[in-house]
N, C-alpha and C. Protein backbone atom coordinates (compact mmCIF):
# COMPACT_ATOMS: atom_id res chain seq x y z
N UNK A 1 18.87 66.37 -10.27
CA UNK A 1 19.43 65.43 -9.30
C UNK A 1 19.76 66.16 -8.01
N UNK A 2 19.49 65.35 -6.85
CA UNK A 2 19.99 66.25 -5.63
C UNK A 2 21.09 65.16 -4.29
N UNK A 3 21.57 66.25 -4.08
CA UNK A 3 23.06 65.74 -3.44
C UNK A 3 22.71 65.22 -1.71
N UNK A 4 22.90 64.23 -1.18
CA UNK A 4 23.06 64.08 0.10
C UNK A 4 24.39 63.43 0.79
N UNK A 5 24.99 63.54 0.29
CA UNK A 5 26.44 63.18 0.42
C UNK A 5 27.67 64.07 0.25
N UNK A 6 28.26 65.58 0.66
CA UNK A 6 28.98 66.16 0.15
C UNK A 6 30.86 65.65 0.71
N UNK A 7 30.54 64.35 1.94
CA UNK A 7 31.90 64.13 2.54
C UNK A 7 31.94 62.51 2.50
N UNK A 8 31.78 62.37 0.97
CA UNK A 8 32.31 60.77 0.58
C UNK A 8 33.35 60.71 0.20
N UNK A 9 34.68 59.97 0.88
CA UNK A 9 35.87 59.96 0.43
C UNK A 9 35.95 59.03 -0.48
N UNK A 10 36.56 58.93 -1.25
CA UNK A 10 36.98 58.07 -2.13
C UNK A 10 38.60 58.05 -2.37
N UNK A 11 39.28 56.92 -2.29
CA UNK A 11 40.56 57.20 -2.31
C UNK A 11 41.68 57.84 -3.53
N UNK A 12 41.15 58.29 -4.71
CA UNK A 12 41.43 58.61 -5.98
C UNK A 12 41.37 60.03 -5.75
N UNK A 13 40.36 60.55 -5.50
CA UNK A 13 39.76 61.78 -5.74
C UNK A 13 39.36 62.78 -4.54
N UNK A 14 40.31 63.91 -5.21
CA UNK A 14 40.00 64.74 -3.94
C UNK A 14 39.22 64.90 -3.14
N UNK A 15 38.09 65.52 -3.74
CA UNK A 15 36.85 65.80 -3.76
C UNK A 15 35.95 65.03 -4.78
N UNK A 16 34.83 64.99 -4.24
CA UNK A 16 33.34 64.25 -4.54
C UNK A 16 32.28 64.91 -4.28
N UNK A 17 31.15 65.04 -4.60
CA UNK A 17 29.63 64.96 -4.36
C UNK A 17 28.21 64.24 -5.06
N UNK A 18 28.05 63.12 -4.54
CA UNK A 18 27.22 62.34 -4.59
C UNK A 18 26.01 62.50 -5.06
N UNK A 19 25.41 61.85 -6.20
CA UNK A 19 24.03 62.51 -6.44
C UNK A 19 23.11 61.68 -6.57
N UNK A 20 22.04 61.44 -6.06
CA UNK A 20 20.74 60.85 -6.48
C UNK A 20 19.48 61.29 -7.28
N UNK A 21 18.32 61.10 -6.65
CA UNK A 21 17.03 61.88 -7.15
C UNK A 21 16.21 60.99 -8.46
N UNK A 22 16.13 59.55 -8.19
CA UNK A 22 15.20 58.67 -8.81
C UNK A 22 14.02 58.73 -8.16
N UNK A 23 12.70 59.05 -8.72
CA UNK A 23 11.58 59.27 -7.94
C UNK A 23 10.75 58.16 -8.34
N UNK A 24 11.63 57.00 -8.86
CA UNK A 24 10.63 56.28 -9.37
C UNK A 24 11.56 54.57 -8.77
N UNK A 25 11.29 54.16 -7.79
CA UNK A 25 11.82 52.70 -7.14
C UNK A 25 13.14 52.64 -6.89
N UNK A 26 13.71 53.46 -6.37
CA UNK A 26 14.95 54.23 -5.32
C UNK A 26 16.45 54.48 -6.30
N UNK A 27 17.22 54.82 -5.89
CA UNK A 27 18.45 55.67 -5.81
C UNK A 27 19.38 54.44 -6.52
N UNK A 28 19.20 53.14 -6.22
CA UNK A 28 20.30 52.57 -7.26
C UNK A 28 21.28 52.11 -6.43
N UNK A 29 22.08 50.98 -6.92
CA UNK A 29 22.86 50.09 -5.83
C UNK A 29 24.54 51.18 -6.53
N UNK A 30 24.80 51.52 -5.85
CA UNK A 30 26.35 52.45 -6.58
C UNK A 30 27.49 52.44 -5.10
N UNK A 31 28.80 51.91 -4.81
CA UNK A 31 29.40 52.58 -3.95
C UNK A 31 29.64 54.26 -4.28
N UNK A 32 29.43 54.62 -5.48
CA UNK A 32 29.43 56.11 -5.19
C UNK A 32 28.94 56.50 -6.79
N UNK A 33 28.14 57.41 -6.82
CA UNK A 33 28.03 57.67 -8.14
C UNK A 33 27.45 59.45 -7.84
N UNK A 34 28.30 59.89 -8.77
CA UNK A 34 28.12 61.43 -8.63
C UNK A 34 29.48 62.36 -9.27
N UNK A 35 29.93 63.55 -9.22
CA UNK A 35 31.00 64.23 -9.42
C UNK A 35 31.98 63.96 -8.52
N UNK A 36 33.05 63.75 -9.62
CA UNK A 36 34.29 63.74 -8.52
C UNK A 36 36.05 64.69 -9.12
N UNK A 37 36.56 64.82 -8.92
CA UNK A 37 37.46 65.63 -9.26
C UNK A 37 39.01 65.01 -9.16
N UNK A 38 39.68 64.54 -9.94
CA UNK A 38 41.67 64.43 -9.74
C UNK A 38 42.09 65.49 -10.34
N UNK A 39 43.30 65.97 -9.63
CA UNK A 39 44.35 66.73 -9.84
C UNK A 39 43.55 67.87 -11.30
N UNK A 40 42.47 68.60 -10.83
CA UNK A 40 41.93 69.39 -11.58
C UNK A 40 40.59 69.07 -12.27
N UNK A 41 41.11 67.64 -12.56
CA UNK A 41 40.41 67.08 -13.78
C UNK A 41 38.60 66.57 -13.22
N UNK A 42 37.77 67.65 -13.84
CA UNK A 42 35.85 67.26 -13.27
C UNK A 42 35.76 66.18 -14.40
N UNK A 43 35.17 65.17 -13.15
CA UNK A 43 34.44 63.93 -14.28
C UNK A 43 33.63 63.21 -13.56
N UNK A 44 32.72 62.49 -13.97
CA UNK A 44 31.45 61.97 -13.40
C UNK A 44 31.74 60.03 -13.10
N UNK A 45 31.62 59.71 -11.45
CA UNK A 45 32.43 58.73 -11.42
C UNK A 45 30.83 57.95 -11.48
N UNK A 46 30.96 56.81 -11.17
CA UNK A 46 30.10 55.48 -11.08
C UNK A 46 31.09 54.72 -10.28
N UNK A 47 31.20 54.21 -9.36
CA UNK A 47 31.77 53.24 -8.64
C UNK A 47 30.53 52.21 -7.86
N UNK A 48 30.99 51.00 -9.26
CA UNK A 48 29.89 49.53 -8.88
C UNK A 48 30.14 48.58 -7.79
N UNK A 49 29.55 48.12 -7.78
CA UNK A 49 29.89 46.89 -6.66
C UNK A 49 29.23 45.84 -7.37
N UNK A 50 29.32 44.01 -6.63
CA UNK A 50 28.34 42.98 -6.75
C UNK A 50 26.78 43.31 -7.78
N UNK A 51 26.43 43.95 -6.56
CA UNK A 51 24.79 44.38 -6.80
C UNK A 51 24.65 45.50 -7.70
N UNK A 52 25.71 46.01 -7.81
CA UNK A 52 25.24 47.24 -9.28
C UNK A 52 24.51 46.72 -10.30
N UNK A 53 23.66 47.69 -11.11
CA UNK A 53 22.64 47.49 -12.25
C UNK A 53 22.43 46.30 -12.67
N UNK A 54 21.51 45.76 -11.06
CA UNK A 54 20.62 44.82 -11.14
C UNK A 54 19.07 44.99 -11.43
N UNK A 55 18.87 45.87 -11.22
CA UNK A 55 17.54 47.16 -11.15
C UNK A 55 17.35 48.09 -11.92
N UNK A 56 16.36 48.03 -12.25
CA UNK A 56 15.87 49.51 -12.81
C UNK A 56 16.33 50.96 -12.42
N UNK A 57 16.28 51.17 -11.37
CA UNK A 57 16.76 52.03 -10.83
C UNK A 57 18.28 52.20 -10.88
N UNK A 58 19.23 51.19 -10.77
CA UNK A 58 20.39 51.20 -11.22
C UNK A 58 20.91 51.95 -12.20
N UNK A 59 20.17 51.32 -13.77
CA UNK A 59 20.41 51.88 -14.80
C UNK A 59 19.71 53.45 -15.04
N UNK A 60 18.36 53.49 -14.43
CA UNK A 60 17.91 55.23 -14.71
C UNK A 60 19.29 56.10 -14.04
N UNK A 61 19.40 55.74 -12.89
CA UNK A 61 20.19 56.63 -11.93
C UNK A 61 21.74 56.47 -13.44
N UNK A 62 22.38 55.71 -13.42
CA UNK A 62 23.39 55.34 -14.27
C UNK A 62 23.07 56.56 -15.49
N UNK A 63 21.87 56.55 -16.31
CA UNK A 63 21.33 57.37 -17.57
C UNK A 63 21.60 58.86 -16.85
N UNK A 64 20.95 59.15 -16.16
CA UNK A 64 20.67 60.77 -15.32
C UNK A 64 22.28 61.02 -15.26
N UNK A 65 23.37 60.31 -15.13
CA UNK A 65 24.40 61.11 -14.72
C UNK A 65 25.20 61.27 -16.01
N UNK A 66 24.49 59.96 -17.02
CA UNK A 66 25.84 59.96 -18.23
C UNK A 66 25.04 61.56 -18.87
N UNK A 67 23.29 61.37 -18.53
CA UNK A 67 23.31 62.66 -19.42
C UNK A 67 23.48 63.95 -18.64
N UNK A 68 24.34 64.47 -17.12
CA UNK A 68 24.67 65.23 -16.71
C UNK A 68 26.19 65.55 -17.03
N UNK A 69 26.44 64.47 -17.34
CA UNK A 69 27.94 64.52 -18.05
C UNK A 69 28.22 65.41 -18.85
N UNK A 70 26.96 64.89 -20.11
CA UNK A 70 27.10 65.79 -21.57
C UNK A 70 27.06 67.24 -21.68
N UNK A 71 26.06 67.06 -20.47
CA UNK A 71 25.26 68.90 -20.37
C UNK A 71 26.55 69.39 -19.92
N UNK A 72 27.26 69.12 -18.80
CA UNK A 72 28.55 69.68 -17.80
C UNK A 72 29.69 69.77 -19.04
N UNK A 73 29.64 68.70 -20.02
CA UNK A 73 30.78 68.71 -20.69
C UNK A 73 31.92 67.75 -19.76
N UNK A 74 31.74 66.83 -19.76
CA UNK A 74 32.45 66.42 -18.37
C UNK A 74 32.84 64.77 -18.76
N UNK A 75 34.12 64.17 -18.86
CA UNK A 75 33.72 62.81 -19.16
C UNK A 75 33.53 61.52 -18.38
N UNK A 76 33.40 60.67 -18.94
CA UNK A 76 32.58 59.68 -17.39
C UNK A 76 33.95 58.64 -17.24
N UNK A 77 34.06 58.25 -16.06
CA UNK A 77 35.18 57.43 -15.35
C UNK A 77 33.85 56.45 -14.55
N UNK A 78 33.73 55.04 -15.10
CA UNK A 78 33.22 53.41 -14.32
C UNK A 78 33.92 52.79 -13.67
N UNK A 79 33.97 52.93 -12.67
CA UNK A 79 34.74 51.50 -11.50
C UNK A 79 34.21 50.84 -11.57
N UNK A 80 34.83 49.70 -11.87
CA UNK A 80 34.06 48.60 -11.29
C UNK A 80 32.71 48.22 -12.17
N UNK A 81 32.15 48.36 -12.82
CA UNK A 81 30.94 48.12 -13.61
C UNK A 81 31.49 47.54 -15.49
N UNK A 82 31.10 46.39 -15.39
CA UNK A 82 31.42 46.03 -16.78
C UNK A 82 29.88 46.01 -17.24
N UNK A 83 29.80 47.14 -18.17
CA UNK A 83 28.73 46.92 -18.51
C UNK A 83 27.75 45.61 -19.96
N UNK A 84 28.30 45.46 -20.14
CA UNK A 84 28.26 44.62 -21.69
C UNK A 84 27.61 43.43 -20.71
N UNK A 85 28.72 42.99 -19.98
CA UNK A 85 28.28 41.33 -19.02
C UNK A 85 26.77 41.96 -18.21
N UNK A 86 26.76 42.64 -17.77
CA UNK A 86 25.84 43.24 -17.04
C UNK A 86 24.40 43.47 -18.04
N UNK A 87 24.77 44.12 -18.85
CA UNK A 87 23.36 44.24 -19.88
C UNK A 87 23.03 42.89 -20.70
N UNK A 88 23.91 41.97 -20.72
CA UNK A 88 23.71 41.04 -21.53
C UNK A 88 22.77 40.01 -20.45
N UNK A 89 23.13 39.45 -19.07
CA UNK A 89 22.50 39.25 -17.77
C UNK A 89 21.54 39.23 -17.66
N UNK A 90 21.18 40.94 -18.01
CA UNK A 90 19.82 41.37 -16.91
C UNK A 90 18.68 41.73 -17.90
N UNK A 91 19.29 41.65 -19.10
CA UNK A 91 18.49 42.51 -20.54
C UNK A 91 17.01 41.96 -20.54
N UNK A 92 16.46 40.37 -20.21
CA UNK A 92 15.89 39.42 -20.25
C UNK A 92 14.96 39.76 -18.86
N UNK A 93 15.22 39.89 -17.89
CA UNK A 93 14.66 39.90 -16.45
C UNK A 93 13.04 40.67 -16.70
N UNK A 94 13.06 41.83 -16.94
CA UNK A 94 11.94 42.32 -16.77
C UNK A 94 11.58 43.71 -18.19
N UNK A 95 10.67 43.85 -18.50
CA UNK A 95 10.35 44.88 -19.57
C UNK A 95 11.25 46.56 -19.15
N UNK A 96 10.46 46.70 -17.72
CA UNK A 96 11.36 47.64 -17.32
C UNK A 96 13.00 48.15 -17.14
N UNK A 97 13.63 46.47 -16.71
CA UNK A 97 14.79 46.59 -17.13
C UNK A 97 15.45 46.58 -18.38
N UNK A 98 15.07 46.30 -19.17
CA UNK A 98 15.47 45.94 -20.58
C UNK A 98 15.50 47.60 -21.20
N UNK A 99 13.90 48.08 -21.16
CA UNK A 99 13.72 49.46 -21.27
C UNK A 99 14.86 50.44 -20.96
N UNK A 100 15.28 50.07 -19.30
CA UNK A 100 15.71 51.00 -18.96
C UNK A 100 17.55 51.14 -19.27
N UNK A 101 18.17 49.70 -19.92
CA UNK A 101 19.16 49.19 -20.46
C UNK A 101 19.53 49.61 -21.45
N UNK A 102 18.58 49.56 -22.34
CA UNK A 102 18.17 49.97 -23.87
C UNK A 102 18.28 51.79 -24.11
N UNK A 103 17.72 52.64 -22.67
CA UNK A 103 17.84 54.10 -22.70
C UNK A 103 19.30 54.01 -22.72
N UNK A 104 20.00 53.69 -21.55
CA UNK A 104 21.39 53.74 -21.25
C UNK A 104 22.27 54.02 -22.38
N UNK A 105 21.98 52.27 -22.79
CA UNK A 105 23.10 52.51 -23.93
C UNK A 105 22.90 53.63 -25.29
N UNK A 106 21.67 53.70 -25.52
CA UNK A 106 21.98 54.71 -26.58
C UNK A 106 22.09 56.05 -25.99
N UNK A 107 22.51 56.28 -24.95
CA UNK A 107 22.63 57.52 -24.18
C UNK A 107 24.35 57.54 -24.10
N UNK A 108 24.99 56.21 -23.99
CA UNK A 108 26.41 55.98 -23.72
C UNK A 108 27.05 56.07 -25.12
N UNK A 109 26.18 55.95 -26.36
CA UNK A 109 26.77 56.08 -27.79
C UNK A 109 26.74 56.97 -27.91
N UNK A 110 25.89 57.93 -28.03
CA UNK A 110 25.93 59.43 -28.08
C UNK A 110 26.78 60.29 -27.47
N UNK A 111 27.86 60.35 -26.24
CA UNK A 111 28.20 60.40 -25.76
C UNK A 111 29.16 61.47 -26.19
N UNK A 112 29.40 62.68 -26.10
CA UNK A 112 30.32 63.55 -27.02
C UNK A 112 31.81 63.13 -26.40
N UNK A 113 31.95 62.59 -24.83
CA UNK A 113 33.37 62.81 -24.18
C UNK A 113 33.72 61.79 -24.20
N UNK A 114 34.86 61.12 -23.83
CA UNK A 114 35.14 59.84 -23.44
C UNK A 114 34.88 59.64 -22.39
N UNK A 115 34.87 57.93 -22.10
CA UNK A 115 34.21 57.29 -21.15
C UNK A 115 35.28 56.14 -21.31
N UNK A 116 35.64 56.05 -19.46
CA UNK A 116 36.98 54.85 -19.50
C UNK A 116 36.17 54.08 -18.11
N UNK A 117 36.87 53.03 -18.30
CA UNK A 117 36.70 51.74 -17.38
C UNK A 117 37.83 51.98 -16.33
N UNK A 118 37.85 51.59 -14.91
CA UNK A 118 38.52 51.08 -14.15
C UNK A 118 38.17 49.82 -13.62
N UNK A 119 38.62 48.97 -13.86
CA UNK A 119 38.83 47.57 -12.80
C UNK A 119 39.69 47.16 -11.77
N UNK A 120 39.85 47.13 -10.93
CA UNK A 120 40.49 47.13 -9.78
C UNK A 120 40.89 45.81 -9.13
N UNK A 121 41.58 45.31 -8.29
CA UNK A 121 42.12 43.97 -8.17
C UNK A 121 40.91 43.17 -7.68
N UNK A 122 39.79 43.94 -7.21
CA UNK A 122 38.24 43.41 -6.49
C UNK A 122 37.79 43.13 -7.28
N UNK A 123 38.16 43.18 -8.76
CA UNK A 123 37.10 42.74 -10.05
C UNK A 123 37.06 41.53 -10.18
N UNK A 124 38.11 41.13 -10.65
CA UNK A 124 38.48 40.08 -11.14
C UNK A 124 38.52 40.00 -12.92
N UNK A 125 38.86 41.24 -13.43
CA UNK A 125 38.47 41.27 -15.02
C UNK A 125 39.34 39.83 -15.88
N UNK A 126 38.62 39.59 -16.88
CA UNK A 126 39.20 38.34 -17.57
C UNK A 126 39.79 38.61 -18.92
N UNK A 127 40.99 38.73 -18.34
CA UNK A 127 42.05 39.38 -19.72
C UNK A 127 42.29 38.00 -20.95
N UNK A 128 41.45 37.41 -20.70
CA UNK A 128 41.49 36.34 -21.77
C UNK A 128 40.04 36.80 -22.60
N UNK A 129 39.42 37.45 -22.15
CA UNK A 129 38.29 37.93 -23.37
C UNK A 129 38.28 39.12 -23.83
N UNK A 130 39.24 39.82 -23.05
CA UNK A 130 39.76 41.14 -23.82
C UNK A 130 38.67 42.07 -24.27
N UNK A 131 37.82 41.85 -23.54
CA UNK A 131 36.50 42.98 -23.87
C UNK A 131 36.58 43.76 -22.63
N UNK A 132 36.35 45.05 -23.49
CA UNK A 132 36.01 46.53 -22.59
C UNK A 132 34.89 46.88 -22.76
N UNK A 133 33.81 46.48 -22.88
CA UNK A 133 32.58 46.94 -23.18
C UNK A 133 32.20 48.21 -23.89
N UNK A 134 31.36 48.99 -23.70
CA UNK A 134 30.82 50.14 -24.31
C UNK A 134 31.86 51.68 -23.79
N UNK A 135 33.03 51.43 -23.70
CA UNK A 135 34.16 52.44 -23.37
C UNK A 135 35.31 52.60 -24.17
N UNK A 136 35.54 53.56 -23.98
CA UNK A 136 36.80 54.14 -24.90
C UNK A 136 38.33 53.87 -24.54
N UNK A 137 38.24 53.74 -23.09
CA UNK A 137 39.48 53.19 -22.70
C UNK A 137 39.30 52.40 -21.23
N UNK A 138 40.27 52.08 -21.02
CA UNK A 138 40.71 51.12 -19.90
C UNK A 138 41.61 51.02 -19.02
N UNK A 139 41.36 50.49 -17.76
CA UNK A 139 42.76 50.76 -16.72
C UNK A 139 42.40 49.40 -16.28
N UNK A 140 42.97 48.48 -16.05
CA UNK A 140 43.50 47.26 -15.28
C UNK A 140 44.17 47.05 -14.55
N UNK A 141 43.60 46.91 -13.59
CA UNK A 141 44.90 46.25 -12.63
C UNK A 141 45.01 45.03 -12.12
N UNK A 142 46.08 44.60 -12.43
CA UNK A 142 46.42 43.07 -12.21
C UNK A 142 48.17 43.12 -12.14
N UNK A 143 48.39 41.43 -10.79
CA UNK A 143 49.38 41.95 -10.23
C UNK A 143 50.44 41.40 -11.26
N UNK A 144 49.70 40.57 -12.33
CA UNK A 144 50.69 40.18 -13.31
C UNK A 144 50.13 40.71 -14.78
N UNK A 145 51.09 41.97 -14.89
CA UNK A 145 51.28 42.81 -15.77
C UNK A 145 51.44 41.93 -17.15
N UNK A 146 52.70 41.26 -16.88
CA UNK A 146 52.76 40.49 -18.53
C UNK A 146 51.32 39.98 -19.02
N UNK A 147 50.47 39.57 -18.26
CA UNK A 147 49.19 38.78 -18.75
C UNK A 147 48.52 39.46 -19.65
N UNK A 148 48.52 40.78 -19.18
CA UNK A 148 47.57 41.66 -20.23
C UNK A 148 48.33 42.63 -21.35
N UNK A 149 49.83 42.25 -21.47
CA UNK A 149 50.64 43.06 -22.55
C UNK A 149 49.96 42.75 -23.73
N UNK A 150 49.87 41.83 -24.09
CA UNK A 150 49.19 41.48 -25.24
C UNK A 150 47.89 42.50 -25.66
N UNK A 151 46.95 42.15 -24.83
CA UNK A 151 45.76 42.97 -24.99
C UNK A 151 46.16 44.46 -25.00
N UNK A 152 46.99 45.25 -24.37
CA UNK A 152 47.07 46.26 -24.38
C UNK A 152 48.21 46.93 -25.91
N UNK A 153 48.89 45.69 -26.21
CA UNK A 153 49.66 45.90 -27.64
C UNK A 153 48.30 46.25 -28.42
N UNK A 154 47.72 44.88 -28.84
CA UNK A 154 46.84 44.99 -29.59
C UNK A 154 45.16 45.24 -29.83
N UNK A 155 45.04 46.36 -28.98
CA UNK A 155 43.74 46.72 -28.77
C UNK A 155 43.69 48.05 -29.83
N UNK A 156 42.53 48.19 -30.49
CA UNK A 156 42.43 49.56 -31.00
C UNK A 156 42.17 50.57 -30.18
N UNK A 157 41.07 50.50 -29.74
CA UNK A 157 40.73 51.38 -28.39
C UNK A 157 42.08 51.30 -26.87
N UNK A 158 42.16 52.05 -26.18
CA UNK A 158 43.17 51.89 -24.84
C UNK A 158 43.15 51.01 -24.07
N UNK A 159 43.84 49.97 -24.01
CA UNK A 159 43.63 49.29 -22.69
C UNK A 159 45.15 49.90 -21.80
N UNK A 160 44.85 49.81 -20.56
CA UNK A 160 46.20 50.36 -20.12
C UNK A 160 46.45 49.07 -18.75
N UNK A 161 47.39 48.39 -18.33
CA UNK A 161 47.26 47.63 -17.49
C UNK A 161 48.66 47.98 -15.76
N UNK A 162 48.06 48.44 -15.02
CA UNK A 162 48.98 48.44 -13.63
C UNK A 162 49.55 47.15 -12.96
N UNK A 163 49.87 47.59 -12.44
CA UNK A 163 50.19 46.43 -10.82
C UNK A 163 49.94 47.03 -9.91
N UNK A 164 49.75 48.19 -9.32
CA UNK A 164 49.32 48.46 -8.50
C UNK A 164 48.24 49.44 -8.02
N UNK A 165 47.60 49.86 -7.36
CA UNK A 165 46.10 50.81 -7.30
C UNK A 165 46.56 52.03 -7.35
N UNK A 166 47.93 52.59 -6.70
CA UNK A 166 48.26 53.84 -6.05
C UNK A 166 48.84 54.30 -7.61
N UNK A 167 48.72 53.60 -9.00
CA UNK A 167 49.49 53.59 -10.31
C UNK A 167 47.74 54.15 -11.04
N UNK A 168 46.98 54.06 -10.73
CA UNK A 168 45.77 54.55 -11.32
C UNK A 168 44.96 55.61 -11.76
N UNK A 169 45.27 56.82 -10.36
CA UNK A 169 45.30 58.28 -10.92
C UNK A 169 45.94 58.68 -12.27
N UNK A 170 47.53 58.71 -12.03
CA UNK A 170 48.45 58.76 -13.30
C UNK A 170 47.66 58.30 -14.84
N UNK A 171 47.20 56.88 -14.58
CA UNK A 171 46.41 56.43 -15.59
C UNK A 171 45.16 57.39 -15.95
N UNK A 172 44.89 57.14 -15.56
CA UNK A 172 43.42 57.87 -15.57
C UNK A 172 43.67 59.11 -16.41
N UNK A 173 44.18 60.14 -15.52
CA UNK A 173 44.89 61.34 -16.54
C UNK A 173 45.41 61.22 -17.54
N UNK A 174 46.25 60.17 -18.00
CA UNK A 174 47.11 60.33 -19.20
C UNK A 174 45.96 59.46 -20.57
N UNK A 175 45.10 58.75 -19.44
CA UNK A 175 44.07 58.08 -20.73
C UNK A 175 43.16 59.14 -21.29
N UNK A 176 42.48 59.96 -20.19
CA UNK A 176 41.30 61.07 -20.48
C UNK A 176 42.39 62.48 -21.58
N UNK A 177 43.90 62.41 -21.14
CA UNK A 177 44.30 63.57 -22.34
C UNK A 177 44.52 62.94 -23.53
N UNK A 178 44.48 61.42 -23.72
CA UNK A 178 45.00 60.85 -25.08
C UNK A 178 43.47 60.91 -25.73
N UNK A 179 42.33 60.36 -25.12
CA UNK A 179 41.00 60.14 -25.53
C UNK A 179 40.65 61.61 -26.04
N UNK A 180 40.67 62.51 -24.91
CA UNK A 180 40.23 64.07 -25.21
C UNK A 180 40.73 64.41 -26.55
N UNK A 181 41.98 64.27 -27.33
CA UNK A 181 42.20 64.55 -28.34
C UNK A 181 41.72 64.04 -29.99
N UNK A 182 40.86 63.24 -29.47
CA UNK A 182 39.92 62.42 -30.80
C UNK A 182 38.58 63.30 -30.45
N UNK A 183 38.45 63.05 -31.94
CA UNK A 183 37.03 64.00 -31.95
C UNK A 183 35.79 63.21 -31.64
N UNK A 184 35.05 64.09 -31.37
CA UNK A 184 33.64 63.53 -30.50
C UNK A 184 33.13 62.59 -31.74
N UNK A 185 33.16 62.82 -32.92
CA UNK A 185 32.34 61.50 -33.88
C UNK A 185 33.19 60.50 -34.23
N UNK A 186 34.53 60.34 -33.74
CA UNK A 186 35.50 59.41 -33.76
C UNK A 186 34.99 58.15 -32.50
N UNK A 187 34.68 59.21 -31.22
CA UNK A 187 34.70 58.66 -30.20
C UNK A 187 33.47 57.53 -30.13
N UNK A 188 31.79 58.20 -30.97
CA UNK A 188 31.11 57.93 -31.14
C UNK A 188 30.46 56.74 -31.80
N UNK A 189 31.74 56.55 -33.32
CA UNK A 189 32.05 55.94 -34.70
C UNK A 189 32.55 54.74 -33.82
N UNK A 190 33.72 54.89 -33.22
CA UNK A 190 34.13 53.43 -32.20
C UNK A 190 33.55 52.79 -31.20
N UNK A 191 32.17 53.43 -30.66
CA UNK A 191 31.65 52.65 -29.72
C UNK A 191 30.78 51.91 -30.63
N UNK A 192 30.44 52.35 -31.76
CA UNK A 192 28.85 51.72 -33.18
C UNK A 192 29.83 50.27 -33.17
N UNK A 193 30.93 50.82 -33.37
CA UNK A 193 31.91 49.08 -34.19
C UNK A 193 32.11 48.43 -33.09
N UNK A 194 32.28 49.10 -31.77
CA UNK A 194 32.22 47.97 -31.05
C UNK A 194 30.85 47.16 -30.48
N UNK A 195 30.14 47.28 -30.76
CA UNK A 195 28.68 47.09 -30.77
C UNK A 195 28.51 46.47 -32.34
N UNK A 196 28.77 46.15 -32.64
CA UNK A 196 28.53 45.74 -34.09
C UNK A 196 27.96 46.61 -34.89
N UNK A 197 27.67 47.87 -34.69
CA UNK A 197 26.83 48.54 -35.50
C UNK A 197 27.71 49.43 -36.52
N UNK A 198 27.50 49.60 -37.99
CA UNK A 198 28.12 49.82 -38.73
C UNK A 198 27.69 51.63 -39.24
């Protein structure tokens, strides 16, 4: 993968560097997808928008970083991208996409590190279906906290819920040291069940 972006701010993270290098029907709809760094902590962001992994290219570019992750040892942090609604969508559209959907996820099960969700007040996540998709944990933010106590009592996996954005770093860290401490075929074992796979 190669970098053309080394001064993308992002408001979370110190530092960033941006990566592309799809040679096959472009770079992928991402507000940022590449390495990024909090308070020490290297992890590989994805920040979606609207138009994220509508494309082929979406999801290769998406595959190339979860499996730069593994190699780095590094675990993955999603803004903004629910993937489950998203693969369920687009699975149908074209051979190529489906293909390239189908690499993803068994690239995201395999996955030795954890992998957490952020949703942000731009989402709009629907704490009445209480799905986190193909991730290990969760950060929410919504400005009414009580809504999602529930879900976050009774979730097996993490859901964690804010009120406010500037409350999200904190999260983030305290989810990636609780996750880090389960073992990689624990981490693995819970994405099969959440997928139905036994």
């Amino acid at each position: 993968m190669s970098s053309l972006n080394f001064n993308y701010k992002h408001p979370l993270f110190e530092k960033t560097i941006q990566l592309y290098g799809d040679r096959v029907g472009g770079q992928g709809n991402y507000e940022f997808a590449g390495l990024a760094e909090l308070n020490n902590t290297k992890v590989i962001l994805l920040h979606g928008n609207t138009n994220s992994l509508e494309q082929p290219a979406d999801w290769r570019r998406f595959q190339r970083l979860i499996n730069l992750a593994q190699r780095l040892k590094k675990p993955v942090v999603l803004w903004n991208i629910h993937l489950e609604n998203a693969a369920t969508t687009q699975h149908q559209t074209s051979l190529a996409l489906a293909t390239a959907i189908q690499n993803t996820k068994i690239q995201l099960v395999k996955m030795q590190l954890p992998i957490i969700a952020v949703y942000d007040d731009a989402y709009g996540w629907d704490t009445e279906s209480g799905k986190i998709g193909w991730v290990d944990g969760c950060i929410i933010v919504k400005q009414d906290k009580v809504g999602i106590q529930n879900h976050t009592n009774s979730k097996e996996r993490t859901l964690k819920g804010v009120c406010k954005e500037n409350e999200i770093s904190e999260q983030i860290k305290k989810l990636l040291n609780e996750l880090s401490k389960k073992p990689s075929e624990k981490l693995v074992t819970d994405r099969l069940q959440s997928l139905g796979v036994n």
